[in-house]
C-alpha atoms as a PDB file:
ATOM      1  CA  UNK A   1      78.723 -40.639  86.604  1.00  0.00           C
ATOM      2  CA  UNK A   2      81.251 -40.915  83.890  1.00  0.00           C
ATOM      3  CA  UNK A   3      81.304 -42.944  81.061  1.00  0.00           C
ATOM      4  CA  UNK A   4      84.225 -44.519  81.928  1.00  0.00           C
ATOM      5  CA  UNK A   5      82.877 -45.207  85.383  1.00  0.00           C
ATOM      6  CA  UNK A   6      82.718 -49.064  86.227  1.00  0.00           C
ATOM      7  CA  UNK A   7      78.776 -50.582  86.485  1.00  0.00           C
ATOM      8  CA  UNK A   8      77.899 -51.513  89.258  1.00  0.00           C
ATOM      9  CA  UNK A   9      74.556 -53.022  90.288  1.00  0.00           C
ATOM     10  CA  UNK A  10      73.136 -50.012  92.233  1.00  0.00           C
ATOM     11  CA  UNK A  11      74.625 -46.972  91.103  1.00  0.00           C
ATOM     12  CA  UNK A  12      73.140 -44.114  92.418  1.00  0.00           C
ATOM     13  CA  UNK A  13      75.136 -44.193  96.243  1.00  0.00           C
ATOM     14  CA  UNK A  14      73.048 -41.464  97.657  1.00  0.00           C
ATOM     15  CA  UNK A  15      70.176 -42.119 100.578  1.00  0.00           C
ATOM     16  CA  UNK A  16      67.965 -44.809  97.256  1.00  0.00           C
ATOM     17  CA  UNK A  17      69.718 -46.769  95.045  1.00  0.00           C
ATOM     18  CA  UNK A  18      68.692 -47.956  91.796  1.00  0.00           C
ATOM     19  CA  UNK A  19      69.350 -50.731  89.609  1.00  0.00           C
ATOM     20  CA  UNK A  20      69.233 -52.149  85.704  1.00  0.00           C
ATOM     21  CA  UNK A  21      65.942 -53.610  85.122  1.00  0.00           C
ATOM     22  CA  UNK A  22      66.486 -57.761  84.972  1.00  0.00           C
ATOM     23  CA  UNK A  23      64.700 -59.362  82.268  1.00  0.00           C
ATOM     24  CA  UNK A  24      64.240 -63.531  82.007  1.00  0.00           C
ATOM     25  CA  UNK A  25      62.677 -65.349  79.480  1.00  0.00           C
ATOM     26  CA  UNK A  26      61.741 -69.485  78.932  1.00  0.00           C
ATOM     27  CA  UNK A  27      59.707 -71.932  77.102  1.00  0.00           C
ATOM     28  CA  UNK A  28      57.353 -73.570  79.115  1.00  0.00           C
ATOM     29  CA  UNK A  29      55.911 -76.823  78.300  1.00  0.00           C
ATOM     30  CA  UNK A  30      52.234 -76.027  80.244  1.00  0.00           C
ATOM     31  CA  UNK A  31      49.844 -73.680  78.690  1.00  0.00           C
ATOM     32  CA  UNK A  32      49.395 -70.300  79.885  1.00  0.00           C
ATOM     33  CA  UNK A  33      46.160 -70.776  82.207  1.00  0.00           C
ATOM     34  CA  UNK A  34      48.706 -73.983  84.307  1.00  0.00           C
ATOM     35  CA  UNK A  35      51.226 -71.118  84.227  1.00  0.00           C
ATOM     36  CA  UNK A  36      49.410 -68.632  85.839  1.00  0.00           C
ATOM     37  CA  UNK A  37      47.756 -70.985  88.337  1.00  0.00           C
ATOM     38  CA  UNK A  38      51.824 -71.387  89.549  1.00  0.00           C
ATOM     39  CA  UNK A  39      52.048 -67.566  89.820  1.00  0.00           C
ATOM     40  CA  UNK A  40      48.866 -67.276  91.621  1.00  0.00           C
ATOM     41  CA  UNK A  41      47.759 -69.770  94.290  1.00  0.00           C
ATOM     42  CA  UNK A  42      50.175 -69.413  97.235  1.00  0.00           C
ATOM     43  CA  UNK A  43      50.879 -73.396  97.572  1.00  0.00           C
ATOM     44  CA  UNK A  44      52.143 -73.372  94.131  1.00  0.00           C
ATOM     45  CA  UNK A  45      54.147 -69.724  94.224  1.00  0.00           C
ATOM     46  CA  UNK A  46      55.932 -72.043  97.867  1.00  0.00           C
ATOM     47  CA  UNK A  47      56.571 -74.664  95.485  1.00  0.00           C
ATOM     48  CA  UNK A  48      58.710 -72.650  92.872  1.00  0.00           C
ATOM     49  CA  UNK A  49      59.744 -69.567  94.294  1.00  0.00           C
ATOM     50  CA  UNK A  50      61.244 -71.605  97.426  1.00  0.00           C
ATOM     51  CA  UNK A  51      60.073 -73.505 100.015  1.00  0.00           C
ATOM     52  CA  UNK A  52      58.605 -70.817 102.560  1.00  0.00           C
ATOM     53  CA  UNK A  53      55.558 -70.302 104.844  1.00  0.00           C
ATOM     54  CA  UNK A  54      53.163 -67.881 102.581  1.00  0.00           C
ATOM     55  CA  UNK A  55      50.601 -65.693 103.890  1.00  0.00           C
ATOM     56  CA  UNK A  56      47.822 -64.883 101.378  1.00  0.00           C
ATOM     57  CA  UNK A  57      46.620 -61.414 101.847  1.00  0.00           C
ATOM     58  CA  UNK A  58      43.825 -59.760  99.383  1.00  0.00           C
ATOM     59  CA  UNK A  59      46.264 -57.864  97.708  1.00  0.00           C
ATOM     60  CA  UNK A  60      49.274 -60.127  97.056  1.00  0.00           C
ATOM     61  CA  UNK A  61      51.426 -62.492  99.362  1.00  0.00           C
ATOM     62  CA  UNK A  62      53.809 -61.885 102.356  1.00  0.00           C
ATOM     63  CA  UNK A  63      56.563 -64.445 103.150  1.00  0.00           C
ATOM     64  CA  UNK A  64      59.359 -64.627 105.452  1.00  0.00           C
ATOM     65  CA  UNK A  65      62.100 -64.781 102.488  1.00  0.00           C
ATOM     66  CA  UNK A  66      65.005 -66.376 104.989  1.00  0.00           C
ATOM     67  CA  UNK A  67      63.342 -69.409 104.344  1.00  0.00           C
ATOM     68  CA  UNK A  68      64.167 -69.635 101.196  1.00  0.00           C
ATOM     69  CA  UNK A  69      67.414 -67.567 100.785  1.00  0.00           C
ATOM     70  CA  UNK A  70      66.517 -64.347 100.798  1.00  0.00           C
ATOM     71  CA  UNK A  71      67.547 -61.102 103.336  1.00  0.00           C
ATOM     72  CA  UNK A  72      63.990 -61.080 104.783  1.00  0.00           C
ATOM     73  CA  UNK A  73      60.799 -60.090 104.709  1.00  0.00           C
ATOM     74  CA  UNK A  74      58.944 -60.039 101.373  1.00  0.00           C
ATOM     75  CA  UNK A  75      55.879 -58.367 100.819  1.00  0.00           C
ATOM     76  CA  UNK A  76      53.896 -58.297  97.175  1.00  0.00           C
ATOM     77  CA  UNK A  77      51.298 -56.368  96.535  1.00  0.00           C
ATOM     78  CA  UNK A  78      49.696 -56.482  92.804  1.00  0.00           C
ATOM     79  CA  UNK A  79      49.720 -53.818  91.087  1.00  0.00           C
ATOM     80  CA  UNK A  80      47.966 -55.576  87.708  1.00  0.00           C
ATOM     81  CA  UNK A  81      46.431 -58.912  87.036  1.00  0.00           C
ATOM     82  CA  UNK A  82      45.204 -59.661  83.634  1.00  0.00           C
ATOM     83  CA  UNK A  83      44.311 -63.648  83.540  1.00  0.00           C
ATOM     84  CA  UNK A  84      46.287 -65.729  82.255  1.00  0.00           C
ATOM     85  CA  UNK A  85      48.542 -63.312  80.259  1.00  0.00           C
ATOM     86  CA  UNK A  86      50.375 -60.970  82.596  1.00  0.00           C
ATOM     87  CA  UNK A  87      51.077 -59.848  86.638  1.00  0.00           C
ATOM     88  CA  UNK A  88      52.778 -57.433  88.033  1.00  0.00           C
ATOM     89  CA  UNK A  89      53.679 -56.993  92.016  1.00  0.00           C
ATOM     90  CA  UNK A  90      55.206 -54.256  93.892  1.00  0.00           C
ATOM     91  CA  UNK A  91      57.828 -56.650  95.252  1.00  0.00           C
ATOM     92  CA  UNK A  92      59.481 -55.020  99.173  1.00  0.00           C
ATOM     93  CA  UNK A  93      61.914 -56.922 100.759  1.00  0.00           C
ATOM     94  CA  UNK A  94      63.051 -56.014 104.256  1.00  0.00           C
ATOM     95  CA  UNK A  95      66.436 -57.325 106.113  1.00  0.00           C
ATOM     96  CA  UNK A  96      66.411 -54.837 109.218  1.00  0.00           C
ATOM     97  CA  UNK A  97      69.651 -52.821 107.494  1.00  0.00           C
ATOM     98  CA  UNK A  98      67.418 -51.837 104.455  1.00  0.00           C
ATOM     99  CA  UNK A  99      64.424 -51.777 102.055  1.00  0.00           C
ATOM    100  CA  UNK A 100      64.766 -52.968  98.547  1.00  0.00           C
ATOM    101  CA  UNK A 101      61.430 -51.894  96.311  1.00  0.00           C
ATOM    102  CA  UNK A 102      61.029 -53.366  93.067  1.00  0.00           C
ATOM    103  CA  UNK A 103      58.195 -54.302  90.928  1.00  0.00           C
ATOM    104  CA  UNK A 104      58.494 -57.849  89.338  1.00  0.00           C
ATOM    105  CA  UNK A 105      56.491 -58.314  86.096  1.00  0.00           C
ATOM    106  CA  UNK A 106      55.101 -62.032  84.432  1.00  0.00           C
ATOM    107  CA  UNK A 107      54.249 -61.960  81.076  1.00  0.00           C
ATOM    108  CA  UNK A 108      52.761 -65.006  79.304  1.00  0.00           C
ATOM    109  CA  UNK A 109      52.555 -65.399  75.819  1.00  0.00           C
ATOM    110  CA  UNK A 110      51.305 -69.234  73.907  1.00  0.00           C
ATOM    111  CA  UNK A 111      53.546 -70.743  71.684  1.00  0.00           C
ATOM    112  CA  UNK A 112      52.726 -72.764  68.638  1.00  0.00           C
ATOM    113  CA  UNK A 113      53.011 -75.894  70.648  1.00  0.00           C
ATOM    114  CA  UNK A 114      50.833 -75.239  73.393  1.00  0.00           C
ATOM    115  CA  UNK A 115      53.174 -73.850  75.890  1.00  0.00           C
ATOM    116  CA  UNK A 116      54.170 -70.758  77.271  1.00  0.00           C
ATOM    117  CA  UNK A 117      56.986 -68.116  76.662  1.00  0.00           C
ATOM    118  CA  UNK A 118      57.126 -66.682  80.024  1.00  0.00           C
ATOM    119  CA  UNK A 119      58.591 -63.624  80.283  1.00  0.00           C
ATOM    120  CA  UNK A 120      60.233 -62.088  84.445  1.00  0.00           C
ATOM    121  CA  UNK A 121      61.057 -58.620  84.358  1.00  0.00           C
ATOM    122  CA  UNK A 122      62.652 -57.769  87.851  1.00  0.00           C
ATOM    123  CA  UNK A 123      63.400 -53.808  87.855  1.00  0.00           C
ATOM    124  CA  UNK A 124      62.441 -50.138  89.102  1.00  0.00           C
ATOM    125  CA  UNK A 125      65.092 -51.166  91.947  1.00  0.00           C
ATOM    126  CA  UNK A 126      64.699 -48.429  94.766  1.00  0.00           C
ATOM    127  CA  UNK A 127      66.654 -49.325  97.532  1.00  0.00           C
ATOM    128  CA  UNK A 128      67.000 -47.659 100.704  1.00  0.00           C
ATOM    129  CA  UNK A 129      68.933 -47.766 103.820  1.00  0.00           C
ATOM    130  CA  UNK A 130      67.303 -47.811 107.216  1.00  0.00           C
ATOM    131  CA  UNK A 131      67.241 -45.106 109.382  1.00  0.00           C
ATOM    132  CA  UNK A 132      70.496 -44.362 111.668  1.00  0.00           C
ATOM    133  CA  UNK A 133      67.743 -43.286 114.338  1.00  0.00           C
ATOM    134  CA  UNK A 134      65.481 -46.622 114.702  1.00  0.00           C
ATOM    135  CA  UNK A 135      65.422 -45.772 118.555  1.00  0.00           C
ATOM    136  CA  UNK A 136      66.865 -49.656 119.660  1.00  0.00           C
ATOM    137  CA  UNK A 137      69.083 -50.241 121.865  1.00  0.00           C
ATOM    138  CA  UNK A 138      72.919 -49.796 120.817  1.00  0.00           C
ATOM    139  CA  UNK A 139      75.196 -52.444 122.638  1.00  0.00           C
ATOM    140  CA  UNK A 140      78.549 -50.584 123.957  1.00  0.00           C
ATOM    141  CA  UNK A 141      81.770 -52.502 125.533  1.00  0.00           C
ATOM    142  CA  UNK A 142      83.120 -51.646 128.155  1.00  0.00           C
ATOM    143  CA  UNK A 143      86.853 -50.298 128.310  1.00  0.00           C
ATOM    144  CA  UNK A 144      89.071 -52.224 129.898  1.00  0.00           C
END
Protein backbone atom coordinates (compact mmCIF):
# COMPACT_ATOMS: atom_id res chain seq x y z
CA UNK A 1 0.00 0.00 0.00
CA UNK A 2 1.08 3.45 -0.90
CA UNK A 3 1.35 6.30 1.08
CA UNK A 4 -0.90 8.11 -0.78
CA UNK A 5 -3.38 5.27 -0.62
CA UNK A 6 -6.78 6.31 1.10
CA UNK A 7 -7.40 4.51 4.88
CA UNK A 8 -9.71 2.52 5.03
CA UNK A 9 -10.91 0.54 8.06
CA UNK A 10 -9.64 -2.94 7.01
CA UNK A 11 -6.90 -2.65 4.74
CA UNK A 12 -5.34 -5.68 4.04
CA UNK A 13 -8.18 -7.09 1.12
CA UNK A 14 -6.67 -10.48 0.93
CA UNK A 15 -8.52 -13.85 2.48
CA UNK A 16 -8.03 -11.68 6.75
CA UNK A 17 -8.40 -8.29 7.12
CA UNK A 18 -7.04 -6.14 9.68
CA UNK A 19 -7.85 -3.04 11.31
CA UNK A 20 -6.40 0.18 13.50
CA UNK A 21 -6.55 -0.70 17.04
CA UNK A 22 -9.67 1.56 18.70
CA UNK A 23 -8.83 3.07 21.87
CA UNK A 24 -11.72 4.83 24.38
CA UNK A 25 -11.20 6.44 27.42
CA UNK A 26 -13.79 8.10 30.39
CA UNK A 27 -14.10 9.25 33.86
CA UNK A 28 -16.20 7.23 35.81
CA UNK A 29 -17.87 8.38 38.85
CA UNK A 30 -17.87 4.57 40.67
CA UNK A 31 -14.70 3.19 41.98
CA UNK A 32 -12.84 0.62 40.25
CA UNK A 33 -14.11 -2.64 42.21
CA UNK A 34 -18.30 -1.16 41.01
CA UNK A 35 -16.54 -0.91 37.63
CA UNK A 36 -15.39 -4.17 37.27
CA UNK A 37 -18.46 -5.79 38.84
CA UNK A 38 -20.24 -4.07 35.37
CA UNK A 39 -17.59 -5.81 33.22
CA UNK A 40 -17.96 -9.02 34.96
CA UNK A 41 -21.34 -10.39 36.10
CA UNK A 42 -23.37 -11.14 32.95
CA UNK A 43 -26.70 -9.20 34.22
CA UNK A 44 -24.71 -6.13 34.45
CA UNK A 45 -22.38 -6.64 31.03
CA UNK A 46 -26.76 -7.06 29.44
CA UNK A 47 -27.32 -3.90 31.08
CA UNK A 48 -24.51 -1.76 29.33
CA UNK A 49 -23.29 -3.49 26.49
CA UNK A 50 -27.08 -3.85 25.17
CA UNK A 51 -29.95 -5.46 26.10
CA UNK A 52 -29.29 -9.24 25.03
CA UNK A 53 -29.83 -12.80 26.38
CA UNK A 54 -26.15 -13.72 27.90
CA UNK A 55 -24.89 -17.08 28.39
CA UNK A 56 -22.20 -17.34 31.10
CA UNK A 57 -19.68 -19.90 30.19
CA UNK A 58 -16.38 -20.58 32.48
CA UNK A 59 -14.32 -18.86 30.22
CA UNK A 60 -16.13 -15.66 29.17
CA UNK A 61 -19.75 -14.93 27.80
CA UNK A 62 -21.62 -15.85 24.53
CA UNK A 63 -24.53 -13.65 23.31
CA UNK A 64 -26.62 -13.51 20.36
CA UNK A 65 -25.33 -9.83 19.32
CA UNK A 66 -28.63 -9.13 16.90
CA UNK A 67 -30.20 -8.32 19.94
CA UNK A 68 -28.51 -5.59 20.53
CA UNK A 69 -27.27 -4.34 17.09
CA UNK A 70 -24.70 -6.29 16.21
CA UNK A 71 -24.06 -8.86 12.89
CA UNK A 72 -24.35 -11.93 15.18
CA UNK A 73 -23.00 -14.17 17.25
CA UNK A 74 -20.51 -13.00 19.90
CA UNK A 75 -18.36 -15.15 21.71
CA UNK A 76 -15.64 -13.85 24.56
CA UNK A 77 -13.33 -15.79 25.91
CA UNK A 78 -10.76 -14.13 28.58
CA UNK A 79 -7.67 -14.12 27.87
CA UNK A 80 -6.53 -12.06 31.34
CA UNK A 81 -8.33 -11.02 34.44
CA UNK A 82 -6.51 -9.09 37.00
CA UNK A 83 -9.29 -7.78 39.70
CA UNK A 84 -10.38 -4.83 39.62
CA UNK A 85 -7.69 -3.22 37.36
CA UNK A 86 -7.74 -4.79 33.91
CA UNK A 87 -9.60 -7.63 31.35
CA UNK A 88 -8.97 -8.66 28.32
CA UNK A 89 -11.34 -11.04 25.95
CA UNK A 90 -10.75 -12.64 22.72
CA UNK A 91 -13.87 -10.98 21.33
CA UNK A 92 -15.43 -13.41 17.80
CA UNK A 93 -18.30 -12.23 16.24
CA UNK A 94 -20.04 -14.36 13.63
CA UNK A 95 -22.80 -13.07 10.92
CA UNK A 96 -22.91 -16.30 8.60
CA UNK A 97 -20.87 -14.13 5.66
CA UNK A 98 -17.80 -13.80 8.04
CA UNK A 99 -15.70 -13.93 11.25
CA UNK A 100 -14.42 -10.82 12.83
CA UNK A 101 -11.60 -11.71 15.75
CA UNK A 102 -10.57 -9.08 17.96
CA UNK A 103 -9.41 -8.86 21.44
CA UNK A 104 -11.12 -6.03 23.51
CA UNK A 105 -9.05 -4.78 26.50
CA UNK A 106 -10.53 -2.81 30.03
CA UNK A 107 -8.19 -1.05 31.87
CA UNK A 108 -9.09 0.63 35.19
CA UNK A 109 -7.13 3.06 36.80
CA UNK A 110 -8.57 5.34 40.36
CA UNK A 111 -8.68 8.83 40.12
CA UNK A 112 -8.11 11.32 42.86
CA UNK A 113 -11.79 11.50 43.44
CA UNK A 114 -12.67 8.07 43.86
CA UNK A 115 -13.62 7.12 40.43
CA UNK A 116 -12.36 5.39 37.62
CA UNK A 117 -10.48 6.27 34.31
CA UNK A 118 -11.57 3.43 32.28
CA UNK A 119 -9.70 2.75 29.53
CA UNK A 120 -11.48 0.19 25.97
CA UNK A 121 -8.97 -0.80 23.65
CA UNK A 122 -10.84 -2.63 20.71
CA UNK A 123 -8.00 -3.95 18.17
CA UNK A 124 -5.87 -6.98 16.68
CA UNK A 125 -8.92 -6.92 14.06
CA UNK A 126 -8.59 -10.29 12.02
CA UNK A 127 -11.37 -10.64 9.91
CA UNK A 128 -12.20 -13.33 7.67
CA UNK A 129 -14.60 -14.28 5.07
CA UNK A 130 -16.52 -17.53 5.17
CA UNK A 131 -15.86 -20.24 3.11
CA UNK A 132 -17.32 -20.23 -0.66
CA UNK A 133 -17.74 -24.13 0.04
CA UNK A 134 -20.08 -24.22 3.34
CA UNK A 135 -21.88 -27.26 1.58
CA UNK A 136 -25.75 -25.45 1.94
CA UNK A 137 -27.99 -25.40 -0.32
CA UNK A 138 -27.66 -22.65 -3.21
CA UNK A 139 -31.20 -21.39 -4.37
CA UNK A 140 -31.23 -21.16 -8.42
CA UNK A 141 -34.24 -19.51 -10.60
CA UNK A 142 -35.51 -20.89 -13.04
CA UNK A 143 -35.25 -19.41 -16.72
CA UNK A 144 -38.09 -18.35 -18.10
Amino acid sequence: MTEDAPMTMLQDRASEERAKDLVFECELEAPPAKVWRALTIPDYVAAWLAPMELERKIEGLSFDGKAGGLAGRVDCTVLAAEPPHRLRYAWREEDGESTLDSVVTFELDPISDGGTLLRITHGDFVLKPAAANLNEPVMMLRAA
